[in-house]
C-alpha atoms as a PDB file:
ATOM      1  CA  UNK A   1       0.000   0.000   0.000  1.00  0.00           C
ATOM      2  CA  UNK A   2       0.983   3.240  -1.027  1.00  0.00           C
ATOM      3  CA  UNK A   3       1.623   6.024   1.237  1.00  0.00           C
ATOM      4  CA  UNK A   4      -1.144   8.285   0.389  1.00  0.00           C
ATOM      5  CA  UNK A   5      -3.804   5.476   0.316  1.00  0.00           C
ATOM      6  CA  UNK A   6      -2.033   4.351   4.132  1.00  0.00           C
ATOM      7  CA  UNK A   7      -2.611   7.709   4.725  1.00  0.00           C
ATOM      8  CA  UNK A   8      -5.933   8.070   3.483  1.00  0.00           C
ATOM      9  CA  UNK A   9      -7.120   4.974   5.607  1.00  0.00           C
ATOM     10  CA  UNK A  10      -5.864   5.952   8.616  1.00  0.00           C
ATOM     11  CA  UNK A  11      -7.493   9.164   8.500  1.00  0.00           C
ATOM     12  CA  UNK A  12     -10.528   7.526   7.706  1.00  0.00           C
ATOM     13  CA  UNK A  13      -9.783   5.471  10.803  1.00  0.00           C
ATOM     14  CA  UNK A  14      -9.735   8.900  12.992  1.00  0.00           C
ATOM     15  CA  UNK A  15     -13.278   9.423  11.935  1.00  0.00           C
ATOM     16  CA  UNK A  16     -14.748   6.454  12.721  1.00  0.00           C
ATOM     17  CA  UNK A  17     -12.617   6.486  16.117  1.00  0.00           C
ATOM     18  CA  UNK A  18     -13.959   9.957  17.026  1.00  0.00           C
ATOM     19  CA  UNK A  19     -17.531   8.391  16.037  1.00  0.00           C
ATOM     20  CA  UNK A  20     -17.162   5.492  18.330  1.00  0.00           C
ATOM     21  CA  UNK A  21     -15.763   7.836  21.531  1.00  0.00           C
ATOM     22  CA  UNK A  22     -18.611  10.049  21.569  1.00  0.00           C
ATOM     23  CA  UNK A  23     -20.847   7.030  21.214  1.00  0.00           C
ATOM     24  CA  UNK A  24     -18.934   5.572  24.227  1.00  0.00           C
ATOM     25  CA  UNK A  25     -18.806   8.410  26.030  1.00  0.00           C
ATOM     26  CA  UNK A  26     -22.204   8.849  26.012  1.00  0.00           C
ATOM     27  CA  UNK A  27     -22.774   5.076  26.844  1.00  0.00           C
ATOM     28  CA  UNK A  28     -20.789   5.590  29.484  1.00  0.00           C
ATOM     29  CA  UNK A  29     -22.621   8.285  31.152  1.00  0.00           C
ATOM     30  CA  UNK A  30     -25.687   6.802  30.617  1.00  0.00           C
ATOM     31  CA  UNK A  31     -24.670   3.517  32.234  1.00  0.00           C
ATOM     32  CA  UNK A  32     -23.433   5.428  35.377  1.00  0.00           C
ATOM     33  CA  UNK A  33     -26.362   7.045  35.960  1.00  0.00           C
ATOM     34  CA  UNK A  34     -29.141   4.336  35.060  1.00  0.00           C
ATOM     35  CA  UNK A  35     -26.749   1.703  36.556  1.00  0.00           C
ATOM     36  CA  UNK A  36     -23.916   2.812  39.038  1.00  0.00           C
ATOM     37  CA  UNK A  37     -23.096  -0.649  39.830  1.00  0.00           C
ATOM     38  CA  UNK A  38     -23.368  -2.217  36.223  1.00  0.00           C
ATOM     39  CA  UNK A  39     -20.378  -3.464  34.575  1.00  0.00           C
ATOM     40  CA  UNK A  40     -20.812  -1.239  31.419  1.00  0.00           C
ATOM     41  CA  UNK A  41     -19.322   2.212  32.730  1.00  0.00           C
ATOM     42  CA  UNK A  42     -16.819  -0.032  34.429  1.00  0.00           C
ATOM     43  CA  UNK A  43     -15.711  -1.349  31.259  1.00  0.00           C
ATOM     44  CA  UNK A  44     -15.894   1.445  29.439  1.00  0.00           C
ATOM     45  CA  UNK A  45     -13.939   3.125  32.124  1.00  0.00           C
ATOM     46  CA  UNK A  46     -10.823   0.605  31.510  1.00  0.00           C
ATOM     47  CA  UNK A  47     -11.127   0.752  27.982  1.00  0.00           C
ATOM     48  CA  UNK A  48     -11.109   4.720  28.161  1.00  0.00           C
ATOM     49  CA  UNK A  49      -7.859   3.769  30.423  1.00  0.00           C
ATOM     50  CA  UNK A  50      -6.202   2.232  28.285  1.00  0.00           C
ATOM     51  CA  UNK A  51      -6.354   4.167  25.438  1.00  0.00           C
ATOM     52  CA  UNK A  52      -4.959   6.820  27.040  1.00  0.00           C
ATOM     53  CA  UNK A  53      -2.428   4.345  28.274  1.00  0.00           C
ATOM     54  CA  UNK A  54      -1.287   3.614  24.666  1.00  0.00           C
ATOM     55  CA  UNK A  55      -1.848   7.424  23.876  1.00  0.00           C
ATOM     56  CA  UNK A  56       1.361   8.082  26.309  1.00  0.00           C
ATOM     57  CA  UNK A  57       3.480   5.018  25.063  1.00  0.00           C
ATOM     58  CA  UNK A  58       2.147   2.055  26.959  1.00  0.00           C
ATOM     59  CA  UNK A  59       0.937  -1.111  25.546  1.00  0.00           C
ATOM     60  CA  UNK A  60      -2.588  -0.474  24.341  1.00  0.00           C
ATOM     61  CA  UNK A  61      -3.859  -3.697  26.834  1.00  0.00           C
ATOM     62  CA  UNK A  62      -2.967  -1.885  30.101  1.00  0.00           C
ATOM     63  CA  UNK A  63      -4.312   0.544  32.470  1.00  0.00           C
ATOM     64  CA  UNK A  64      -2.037   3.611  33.053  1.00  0.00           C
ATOM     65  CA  UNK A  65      -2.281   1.502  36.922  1.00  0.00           C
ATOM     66  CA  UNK A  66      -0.801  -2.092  35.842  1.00  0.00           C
ATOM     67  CA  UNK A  67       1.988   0.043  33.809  1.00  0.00           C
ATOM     68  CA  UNK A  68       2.459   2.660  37.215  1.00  0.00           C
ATOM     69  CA  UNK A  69       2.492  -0.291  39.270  1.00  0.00           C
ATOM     70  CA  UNK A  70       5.435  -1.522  37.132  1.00  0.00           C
ATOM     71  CA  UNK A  71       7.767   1.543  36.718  1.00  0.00           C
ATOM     72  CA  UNK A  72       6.957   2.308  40.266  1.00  0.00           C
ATOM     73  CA  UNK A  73       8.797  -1.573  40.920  1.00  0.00           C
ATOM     74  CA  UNK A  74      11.939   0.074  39.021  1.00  0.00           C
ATOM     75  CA  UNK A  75      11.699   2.889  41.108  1.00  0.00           C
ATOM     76  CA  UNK A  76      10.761   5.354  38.557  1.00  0.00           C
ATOM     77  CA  UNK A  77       9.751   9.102  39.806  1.00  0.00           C
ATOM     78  CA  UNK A  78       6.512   9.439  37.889  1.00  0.00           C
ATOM     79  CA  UNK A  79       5.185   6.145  38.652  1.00  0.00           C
ATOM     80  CA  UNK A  80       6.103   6.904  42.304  1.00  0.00           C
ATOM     81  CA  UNK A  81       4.429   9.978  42.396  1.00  0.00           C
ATOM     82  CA  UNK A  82       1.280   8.303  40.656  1.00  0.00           C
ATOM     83  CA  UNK A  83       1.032   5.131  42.541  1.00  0.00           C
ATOM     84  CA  UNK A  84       1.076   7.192  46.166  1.00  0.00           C
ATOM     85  CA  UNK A  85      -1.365   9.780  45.059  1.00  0.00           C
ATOM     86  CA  UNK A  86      -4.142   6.514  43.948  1.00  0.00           C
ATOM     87  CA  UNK A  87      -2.915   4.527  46.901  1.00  0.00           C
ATOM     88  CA  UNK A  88      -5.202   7.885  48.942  1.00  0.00           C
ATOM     89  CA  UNK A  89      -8.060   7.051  46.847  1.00  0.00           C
ATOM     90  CA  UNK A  90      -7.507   2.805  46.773  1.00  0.00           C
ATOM     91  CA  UNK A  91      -4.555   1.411  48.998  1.00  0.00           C
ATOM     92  CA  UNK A  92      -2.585  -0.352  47.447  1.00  0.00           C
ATOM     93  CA  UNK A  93      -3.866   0.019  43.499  1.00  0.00           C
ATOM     94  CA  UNK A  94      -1.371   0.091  41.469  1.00  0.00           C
ATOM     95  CA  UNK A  95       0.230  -3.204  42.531  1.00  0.00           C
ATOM     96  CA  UNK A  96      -2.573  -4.917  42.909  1.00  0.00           C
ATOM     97  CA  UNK A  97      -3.371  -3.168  39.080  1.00  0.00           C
ATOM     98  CA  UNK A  98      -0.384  -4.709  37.461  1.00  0.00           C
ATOM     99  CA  UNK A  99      -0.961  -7.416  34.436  1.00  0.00           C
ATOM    100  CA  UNK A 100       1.297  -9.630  33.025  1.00  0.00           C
ATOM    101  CA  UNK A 101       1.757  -9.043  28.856  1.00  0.00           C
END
């Protein structure tokens, strides 16, 4: 494939990505109103996680957490930092967050 047609798809790609996060987004907020303890806004939630996981450099199939929960292991700053300010909100998060890929 060419690189204006690679081009061409992946912009095409955009749209129907910006399509399906405003549809999700509005799924979303639906679900956590109608149903706080449903598993749809939870879901959602991860998968709105991990794309901004991969949107920083992570692997598209973790949470920002698991990867924290990693660097934080190899005693990086940021993850540090991270991991203690969610550990106020959840003790103990970020490790129990981490995934094997």
């Amino acid at each position: 494939m060419d690189d204006l047609k690679r081009r061409a798809l992946l912009i095409a790609l955009w749209a129907l990505c910006q399509v399906a996060a405003l549809v999700a987004a509005a799924w979303m907020l639906l679900a956590a109103i109608a149903s706080p303890h449903g598993r749809r806004a939870w879901t959602l939630a991860i998968a709105y996680d991990q794309l901004a996981n991969a949107a920083f450099g992570g692997h598209e199939d973790e949470t920002i957490s698991s990867r924290a929960g990693r660097a934080q292991r190899q005693g990086k700053r940021w993850a540090c930092l991270l991991c203690r300010l969610l550990d106020r909100l959840d003790p103990g998060h970020c490790e129990r967050s981490i995934e094997r890929l």
